[in-house]
PDB file of N, CA and C in Angstrom:
ATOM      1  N   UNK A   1      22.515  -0.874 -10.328  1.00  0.00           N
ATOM      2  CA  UNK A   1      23.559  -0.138  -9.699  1.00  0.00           C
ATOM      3  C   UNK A   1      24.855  -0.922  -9.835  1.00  0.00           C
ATOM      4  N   UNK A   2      26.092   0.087  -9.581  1.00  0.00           N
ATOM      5  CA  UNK A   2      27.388  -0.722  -9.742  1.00  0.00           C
ATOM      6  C   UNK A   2      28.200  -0.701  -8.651  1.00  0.00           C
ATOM      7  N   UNK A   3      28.535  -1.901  -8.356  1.00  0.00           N
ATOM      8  CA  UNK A   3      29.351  -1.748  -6.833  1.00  0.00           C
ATOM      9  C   UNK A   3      30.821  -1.349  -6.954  1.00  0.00           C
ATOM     10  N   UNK A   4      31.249  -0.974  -6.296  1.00  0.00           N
ATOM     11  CA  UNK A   4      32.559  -0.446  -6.037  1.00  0.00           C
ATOM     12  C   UNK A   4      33.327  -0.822  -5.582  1.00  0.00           C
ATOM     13  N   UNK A   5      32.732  -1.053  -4.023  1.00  0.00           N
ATOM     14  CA  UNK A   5      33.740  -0.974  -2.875  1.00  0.00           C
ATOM     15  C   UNK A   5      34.032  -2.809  -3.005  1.00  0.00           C
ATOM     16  N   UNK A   6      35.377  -3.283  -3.121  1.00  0.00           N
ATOM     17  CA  UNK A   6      35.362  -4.771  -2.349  1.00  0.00           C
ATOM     18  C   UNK A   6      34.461  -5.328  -1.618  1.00  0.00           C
ATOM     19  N   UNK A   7      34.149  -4.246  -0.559  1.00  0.00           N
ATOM     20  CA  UNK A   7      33.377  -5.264   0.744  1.00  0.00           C
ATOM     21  C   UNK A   7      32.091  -5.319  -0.086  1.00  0.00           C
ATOM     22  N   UNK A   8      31.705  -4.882  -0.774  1.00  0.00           N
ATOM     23  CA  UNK A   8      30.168  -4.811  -1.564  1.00  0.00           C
ATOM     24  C   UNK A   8      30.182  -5.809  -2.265  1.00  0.00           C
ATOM     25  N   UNK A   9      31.536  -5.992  -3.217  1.00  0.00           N
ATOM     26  CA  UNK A   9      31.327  -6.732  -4.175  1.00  0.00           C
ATOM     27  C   UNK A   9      31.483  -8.353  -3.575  1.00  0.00           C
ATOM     28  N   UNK A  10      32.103  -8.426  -2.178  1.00  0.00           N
ATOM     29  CA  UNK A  10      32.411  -9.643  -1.546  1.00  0.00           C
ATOM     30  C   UNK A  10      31.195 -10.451  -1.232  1.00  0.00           C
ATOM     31  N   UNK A  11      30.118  -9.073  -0.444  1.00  0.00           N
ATOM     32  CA  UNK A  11      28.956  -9.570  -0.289  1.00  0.00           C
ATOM     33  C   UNK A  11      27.732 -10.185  -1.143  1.00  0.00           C
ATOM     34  N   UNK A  12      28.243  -9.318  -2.260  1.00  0.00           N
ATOM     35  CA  UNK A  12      27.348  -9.650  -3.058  1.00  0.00           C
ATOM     36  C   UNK A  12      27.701 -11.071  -3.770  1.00  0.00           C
ATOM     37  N   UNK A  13      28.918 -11.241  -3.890  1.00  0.00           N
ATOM     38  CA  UNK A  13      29.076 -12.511  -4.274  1.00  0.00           C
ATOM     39  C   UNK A  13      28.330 -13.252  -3.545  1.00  0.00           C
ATOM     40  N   UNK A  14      28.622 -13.074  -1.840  1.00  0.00           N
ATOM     41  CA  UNK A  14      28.042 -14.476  -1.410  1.00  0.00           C
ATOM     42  C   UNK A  14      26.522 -14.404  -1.064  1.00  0.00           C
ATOM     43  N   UNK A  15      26.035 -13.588  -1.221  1.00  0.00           N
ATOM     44  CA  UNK A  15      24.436 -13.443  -1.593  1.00  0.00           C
ATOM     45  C   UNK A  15      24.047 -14.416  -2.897  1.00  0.00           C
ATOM     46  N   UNK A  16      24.577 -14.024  -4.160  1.00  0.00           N
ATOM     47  CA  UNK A  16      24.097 -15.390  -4.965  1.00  0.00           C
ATOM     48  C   UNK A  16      24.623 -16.335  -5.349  1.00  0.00           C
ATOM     49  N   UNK A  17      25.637 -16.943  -4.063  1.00  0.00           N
ATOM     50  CA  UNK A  17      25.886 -17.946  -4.315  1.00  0.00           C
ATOM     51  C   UNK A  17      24.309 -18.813  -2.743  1.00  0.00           C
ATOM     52  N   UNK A  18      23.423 -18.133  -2.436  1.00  0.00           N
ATOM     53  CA  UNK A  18      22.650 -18.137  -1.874  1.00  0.00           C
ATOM     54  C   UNK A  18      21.280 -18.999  -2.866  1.00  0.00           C
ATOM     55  N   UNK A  19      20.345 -19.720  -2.368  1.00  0.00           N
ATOM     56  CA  UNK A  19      19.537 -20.449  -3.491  1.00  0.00           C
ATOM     57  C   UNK A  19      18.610 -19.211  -3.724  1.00  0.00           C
ATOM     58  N   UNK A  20      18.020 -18.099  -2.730  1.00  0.00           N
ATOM     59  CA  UNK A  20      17.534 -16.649  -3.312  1.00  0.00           C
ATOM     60  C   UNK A  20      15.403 -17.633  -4.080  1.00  0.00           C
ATOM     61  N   UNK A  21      14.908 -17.157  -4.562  1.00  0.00           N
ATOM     62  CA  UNK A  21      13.596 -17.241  -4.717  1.00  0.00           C
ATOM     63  C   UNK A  21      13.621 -17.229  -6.141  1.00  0.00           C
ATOM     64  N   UNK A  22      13.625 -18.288  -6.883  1.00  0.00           N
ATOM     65  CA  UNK A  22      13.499 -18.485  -7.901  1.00  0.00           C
ATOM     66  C   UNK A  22      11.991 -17.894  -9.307  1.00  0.00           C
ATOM     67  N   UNK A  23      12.967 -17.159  -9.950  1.00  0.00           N
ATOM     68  CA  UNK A  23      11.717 -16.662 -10.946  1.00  0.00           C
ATOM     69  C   UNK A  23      12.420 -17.398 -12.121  1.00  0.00           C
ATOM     70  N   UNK A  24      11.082 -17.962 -12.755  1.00  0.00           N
ATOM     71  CA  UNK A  24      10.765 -18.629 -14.233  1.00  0.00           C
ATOM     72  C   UNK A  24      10.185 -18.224 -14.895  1.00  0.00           C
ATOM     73  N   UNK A  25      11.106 -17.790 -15.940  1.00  0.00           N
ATOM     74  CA  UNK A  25      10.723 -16.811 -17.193  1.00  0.00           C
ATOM     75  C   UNK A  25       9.610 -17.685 -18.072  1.00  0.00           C
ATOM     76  N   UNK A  26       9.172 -16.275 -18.845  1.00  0.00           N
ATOM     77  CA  UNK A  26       8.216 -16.608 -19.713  1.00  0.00           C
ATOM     78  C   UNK A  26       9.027 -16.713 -20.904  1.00  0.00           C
ATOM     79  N   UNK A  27       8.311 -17.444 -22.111  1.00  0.00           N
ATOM     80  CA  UNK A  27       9.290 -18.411 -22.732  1.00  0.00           C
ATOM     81  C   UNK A  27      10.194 -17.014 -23.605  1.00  0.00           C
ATOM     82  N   UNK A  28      11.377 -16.504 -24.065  1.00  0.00           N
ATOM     83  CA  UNK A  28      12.168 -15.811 -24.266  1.00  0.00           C
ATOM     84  C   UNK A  28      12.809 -15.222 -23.293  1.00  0.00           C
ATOM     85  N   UNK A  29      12.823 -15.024 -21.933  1.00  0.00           N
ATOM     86  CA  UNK A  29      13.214 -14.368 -20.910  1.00  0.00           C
ATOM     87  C   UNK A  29      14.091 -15.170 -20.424  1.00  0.00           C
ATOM     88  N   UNK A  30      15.152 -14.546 -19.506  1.00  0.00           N
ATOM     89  CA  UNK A  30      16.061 -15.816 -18.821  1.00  0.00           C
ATOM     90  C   UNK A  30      15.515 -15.589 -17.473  1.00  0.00           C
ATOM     91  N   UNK A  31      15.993 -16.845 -16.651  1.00  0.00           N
ATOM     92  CA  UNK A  31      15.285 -17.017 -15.111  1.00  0.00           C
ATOM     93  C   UNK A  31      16.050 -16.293 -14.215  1.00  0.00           C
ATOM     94  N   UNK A  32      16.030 -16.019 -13.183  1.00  0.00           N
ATOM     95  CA  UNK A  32      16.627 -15.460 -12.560  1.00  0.00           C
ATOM     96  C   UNK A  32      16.482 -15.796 -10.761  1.00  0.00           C
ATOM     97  N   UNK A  33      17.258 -15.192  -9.913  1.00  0.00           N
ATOM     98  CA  UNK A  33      16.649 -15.713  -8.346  1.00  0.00           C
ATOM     99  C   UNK A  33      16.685 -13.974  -7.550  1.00  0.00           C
ATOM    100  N   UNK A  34      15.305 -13.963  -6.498  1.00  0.00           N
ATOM    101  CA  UNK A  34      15.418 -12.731  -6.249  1.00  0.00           C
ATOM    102  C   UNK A  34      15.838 -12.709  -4.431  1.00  0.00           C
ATOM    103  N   UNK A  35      15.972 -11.867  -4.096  1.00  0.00           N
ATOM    104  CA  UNK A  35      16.652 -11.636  -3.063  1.00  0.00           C
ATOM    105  C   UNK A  35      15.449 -10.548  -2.101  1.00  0.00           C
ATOM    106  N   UNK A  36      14.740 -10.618  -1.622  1.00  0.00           N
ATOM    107  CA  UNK A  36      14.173  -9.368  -0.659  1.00  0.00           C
ATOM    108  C   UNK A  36      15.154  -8.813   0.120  1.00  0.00           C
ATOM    109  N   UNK A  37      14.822  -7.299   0.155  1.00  0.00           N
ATOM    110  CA  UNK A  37      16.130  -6.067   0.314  1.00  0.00           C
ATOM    111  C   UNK A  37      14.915  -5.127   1.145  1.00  0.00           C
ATOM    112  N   UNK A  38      15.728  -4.285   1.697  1.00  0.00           N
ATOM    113  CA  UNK A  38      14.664  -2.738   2.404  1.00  0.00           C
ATOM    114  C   UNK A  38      15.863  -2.205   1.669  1.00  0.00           C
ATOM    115  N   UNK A  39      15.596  -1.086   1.050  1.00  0.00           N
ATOM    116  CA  UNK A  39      16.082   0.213   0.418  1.00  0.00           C
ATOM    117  C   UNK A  39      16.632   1.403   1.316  1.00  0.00           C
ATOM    118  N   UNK A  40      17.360   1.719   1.943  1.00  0.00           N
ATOM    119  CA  UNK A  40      17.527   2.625   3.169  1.00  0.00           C
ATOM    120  C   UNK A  40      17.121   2.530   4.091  1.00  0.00           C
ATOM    121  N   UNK A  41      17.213   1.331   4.710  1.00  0.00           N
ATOM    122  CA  UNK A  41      16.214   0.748   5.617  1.00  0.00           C
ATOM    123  C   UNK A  41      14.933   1.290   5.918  1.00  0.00           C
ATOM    124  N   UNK A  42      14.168   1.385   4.692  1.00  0.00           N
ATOM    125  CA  UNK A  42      12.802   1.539   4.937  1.00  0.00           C
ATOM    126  C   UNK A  42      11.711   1.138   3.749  1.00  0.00           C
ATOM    127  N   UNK A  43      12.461   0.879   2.630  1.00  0.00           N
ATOM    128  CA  UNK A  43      11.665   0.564   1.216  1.00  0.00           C
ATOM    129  C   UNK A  43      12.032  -1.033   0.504  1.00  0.00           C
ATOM    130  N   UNK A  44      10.636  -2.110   1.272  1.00  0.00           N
ATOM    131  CA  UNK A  44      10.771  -3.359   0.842  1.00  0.00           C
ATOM    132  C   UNK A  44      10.888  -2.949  -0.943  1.00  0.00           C
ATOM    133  N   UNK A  45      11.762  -3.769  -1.239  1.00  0.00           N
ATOM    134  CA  UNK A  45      12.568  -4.280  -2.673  1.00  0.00           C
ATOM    135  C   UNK A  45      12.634  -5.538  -3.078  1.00  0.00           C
ATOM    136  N   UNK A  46      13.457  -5.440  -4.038  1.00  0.00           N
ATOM    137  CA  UNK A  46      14.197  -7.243  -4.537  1.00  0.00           C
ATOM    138  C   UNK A  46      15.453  -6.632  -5.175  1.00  0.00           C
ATOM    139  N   UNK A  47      16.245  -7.561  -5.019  1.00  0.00           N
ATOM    140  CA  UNK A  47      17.397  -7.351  -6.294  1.00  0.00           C
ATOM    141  C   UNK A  47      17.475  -8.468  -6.690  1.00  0.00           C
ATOM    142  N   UNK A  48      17.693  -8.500  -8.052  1.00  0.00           N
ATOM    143  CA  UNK A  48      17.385  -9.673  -8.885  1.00  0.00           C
ATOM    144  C   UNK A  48      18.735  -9.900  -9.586  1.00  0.00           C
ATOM    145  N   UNK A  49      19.042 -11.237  -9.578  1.00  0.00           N
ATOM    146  CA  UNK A  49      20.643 -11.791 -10.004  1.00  0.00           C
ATOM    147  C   UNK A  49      19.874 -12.374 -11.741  1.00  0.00           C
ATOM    148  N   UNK A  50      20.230 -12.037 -12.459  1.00  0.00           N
ATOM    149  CA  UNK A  50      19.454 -13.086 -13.709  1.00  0.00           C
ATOM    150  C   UNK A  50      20.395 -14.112 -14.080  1.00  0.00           C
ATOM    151  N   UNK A  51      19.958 -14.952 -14.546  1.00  0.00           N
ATOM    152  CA  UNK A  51      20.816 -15.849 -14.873  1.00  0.00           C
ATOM    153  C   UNK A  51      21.679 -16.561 -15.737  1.00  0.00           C
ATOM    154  N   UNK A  52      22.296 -15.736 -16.327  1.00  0.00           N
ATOM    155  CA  UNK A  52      22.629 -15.515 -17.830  1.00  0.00           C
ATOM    156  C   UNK A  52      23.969 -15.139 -17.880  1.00  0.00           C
ATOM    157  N   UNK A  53      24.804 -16.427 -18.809  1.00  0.00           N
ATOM    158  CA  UNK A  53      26.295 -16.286 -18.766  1.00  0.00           C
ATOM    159  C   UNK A  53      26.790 -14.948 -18.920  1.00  0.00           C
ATOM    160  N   UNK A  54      27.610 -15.062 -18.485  1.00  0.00           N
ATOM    161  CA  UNK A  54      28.408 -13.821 -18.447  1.00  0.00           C
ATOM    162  C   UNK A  54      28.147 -12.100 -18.175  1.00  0.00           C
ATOM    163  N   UNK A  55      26.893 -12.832 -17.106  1.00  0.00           N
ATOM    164  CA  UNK A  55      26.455 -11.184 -15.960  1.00  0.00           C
ATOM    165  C   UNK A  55      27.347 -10.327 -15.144  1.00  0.00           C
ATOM    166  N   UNK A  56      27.710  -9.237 -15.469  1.00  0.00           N
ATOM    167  CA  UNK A  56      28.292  -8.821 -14.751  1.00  0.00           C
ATOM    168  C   UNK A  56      28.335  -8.943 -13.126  1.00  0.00           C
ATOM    169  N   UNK A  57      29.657  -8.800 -12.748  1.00  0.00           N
ATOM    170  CA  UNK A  57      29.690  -9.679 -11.483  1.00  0.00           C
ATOM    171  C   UNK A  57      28.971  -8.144 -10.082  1.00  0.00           C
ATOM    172  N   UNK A  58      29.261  -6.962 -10.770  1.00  0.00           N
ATOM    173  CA  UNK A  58      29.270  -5.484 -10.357  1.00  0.00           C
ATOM    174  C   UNK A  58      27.982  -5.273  -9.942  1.00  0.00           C
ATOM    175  N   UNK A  59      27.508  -5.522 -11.025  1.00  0.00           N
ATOM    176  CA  UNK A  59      25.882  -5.432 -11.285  1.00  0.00           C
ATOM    177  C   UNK A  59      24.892  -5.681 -10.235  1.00  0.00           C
ATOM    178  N   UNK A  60      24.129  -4.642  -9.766  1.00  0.00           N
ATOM    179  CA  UNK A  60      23.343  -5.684  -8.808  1.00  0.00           C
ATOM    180  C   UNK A  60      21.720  -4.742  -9.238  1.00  0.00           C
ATOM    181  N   UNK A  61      20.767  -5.166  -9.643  1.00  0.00           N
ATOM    182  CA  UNK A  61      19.413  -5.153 -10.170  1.00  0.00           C
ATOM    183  C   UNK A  61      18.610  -4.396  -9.081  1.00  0.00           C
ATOM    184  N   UNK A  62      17.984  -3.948  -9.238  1.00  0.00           N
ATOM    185  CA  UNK A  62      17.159  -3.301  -7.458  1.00  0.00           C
ATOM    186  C   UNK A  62      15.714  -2.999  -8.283  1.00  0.00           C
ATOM    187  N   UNK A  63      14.549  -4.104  -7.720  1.00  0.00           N
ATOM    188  CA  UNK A  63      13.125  -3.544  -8.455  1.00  0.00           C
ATOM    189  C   UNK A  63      12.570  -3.144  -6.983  1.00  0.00           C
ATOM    190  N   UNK A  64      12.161  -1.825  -7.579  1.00  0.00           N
ATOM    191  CA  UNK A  64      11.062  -1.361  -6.091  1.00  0.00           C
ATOM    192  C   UNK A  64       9.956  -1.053  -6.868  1.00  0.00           C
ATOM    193  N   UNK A  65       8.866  -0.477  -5.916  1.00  0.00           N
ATOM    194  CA  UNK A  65       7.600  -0.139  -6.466  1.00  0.00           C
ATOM    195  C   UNK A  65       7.367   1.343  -6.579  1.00  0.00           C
ATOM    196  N   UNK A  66       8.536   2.052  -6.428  1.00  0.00           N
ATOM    197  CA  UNK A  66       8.549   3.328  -7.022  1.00  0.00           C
ATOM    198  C   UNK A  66      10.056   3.563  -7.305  1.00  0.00           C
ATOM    199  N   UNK A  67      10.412   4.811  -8.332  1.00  0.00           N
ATOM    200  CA  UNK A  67      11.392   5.144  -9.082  1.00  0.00           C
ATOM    201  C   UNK A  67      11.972   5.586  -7.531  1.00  0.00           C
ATOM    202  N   UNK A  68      13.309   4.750  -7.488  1.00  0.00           N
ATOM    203  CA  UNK A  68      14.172   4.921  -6.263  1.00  0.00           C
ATOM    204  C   UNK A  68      15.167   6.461  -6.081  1.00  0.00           C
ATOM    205  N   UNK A  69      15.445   7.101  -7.519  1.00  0.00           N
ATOM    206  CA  UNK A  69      16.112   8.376  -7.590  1.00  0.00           C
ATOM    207  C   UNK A  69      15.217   9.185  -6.705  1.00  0.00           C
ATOM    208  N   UNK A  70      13.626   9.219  -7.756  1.00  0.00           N
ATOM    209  CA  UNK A  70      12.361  10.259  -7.063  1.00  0.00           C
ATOM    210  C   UNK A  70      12.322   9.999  -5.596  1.00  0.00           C
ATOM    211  N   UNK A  71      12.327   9.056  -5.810  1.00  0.00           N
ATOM    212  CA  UNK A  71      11.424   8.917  -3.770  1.00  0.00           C
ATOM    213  C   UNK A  71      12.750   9.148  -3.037  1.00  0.00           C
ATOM    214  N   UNK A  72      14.039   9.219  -3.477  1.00  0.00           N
ATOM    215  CA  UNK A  72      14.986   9.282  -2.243  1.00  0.00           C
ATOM    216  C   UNK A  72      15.947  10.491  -2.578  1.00  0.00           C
ATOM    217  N   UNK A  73      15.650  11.064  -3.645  1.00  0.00           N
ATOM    218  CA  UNK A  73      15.943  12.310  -3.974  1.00  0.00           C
ATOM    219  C   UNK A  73      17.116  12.080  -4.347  1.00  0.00           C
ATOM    220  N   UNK A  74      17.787  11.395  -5.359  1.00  0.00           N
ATOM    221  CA  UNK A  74      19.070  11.163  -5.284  1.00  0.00           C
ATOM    222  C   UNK A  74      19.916  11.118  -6.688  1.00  0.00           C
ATOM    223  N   UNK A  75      20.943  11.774  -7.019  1.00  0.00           N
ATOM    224  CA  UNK A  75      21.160  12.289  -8.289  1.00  0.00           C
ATOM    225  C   UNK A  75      21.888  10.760  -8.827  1.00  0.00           C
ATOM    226  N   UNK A  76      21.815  10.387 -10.193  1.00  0.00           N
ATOM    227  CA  UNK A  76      22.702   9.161 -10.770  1.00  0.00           C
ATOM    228  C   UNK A  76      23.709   8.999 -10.194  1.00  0.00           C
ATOM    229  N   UNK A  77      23.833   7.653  -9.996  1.00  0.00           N
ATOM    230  CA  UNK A  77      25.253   7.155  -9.261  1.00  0.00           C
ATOM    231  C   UNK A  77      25.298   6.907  -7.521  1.00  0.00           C
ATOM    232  N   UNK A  78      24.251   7.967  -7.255  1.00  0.00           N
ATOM    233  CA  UNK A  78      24.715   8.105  -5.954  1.00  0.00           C
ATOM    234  C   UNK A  78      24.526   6.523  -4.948  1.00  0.00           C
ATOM    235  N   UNK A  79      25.381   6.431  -3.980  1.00  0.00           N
ATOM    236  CA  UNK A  79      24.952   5.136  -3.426  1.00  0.00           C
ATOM    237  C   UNK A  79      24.142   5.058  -2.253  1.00  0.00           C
ATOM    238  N   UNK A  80      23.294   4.049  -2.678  1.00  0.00           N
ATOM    239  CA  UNK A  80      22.255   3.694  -1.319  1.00  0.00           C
ATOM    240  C   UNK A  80      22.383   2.660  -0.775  1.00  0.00           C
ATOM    241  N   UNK A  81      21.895   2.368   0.464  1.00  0.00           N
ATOM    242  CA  UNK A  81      21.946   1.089   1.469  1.00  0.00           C
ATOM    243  C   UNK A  81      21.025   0.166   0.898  1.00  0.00           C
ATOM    244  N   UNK A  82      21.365  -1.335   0.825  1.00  0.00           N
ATOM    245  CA  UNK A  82      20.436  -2.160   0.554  1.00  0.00           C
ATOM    246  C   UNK A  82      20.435  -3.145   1.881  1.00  0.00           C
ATOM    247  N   UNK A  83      19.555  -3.952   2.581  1.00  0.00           N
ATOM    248  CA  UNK A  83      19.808  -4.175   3.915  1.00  0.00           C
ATOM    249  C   UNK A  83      18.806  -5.926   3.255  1.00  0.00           C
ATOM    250  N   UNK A  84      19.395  -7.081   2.998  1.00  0.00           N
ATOM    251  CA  UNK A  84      18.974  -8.035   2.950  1.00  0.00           C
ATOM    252  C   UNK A  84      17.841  -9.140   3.573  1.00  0.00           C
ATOM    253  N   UNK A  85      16.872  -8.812   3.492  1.00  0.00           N
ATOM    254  CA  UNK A  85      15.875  -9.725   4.725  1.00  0.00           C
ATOM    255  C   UNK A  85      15.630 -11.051   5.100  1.00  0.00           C
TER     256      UNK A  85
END
């Protein structure tokens, strides 16, 4: 997803400047640190920062365990709550 608003993008900065749960890639992959999230306050997640020069700063990764459009009924783009745990 792509953030928009300032206050999003403020937060999100200081989320990974956070040490976050470190994943170590398998050898071709880059590493990355993950973050546990609830999805509308109700769907445990991660969003994952990877770690790789020149990531967009906008960018923010969201893995759940089901397709987040389907389960929340929600057309491209639209924005959802991510609530940090």
């Amino acid at each position: 997803m792509r953030l928009r608003e300032t206050r999003d993008l403020a937060a999100w900065e200081e989320l990974r400047n956070l040490p976050g749960l470190p994943l170590e890639p398998a050898p071709g992959y880059c590493a990355a640190r993950c973050y546990p999230v609830h999805v509308e306050g109700q769907l445990a997640s991660a969003i994952v920062f990877p770690l790789v020069a020149d990531y967009p700063t906008d960018v923010v990764e969201v893995l759940a365990p089901v397709a987040l459009r389907e389960y929340f009924n929600l057309e491209e783009g639209a924005p959802i709550s991510l609530a940090v745990q």
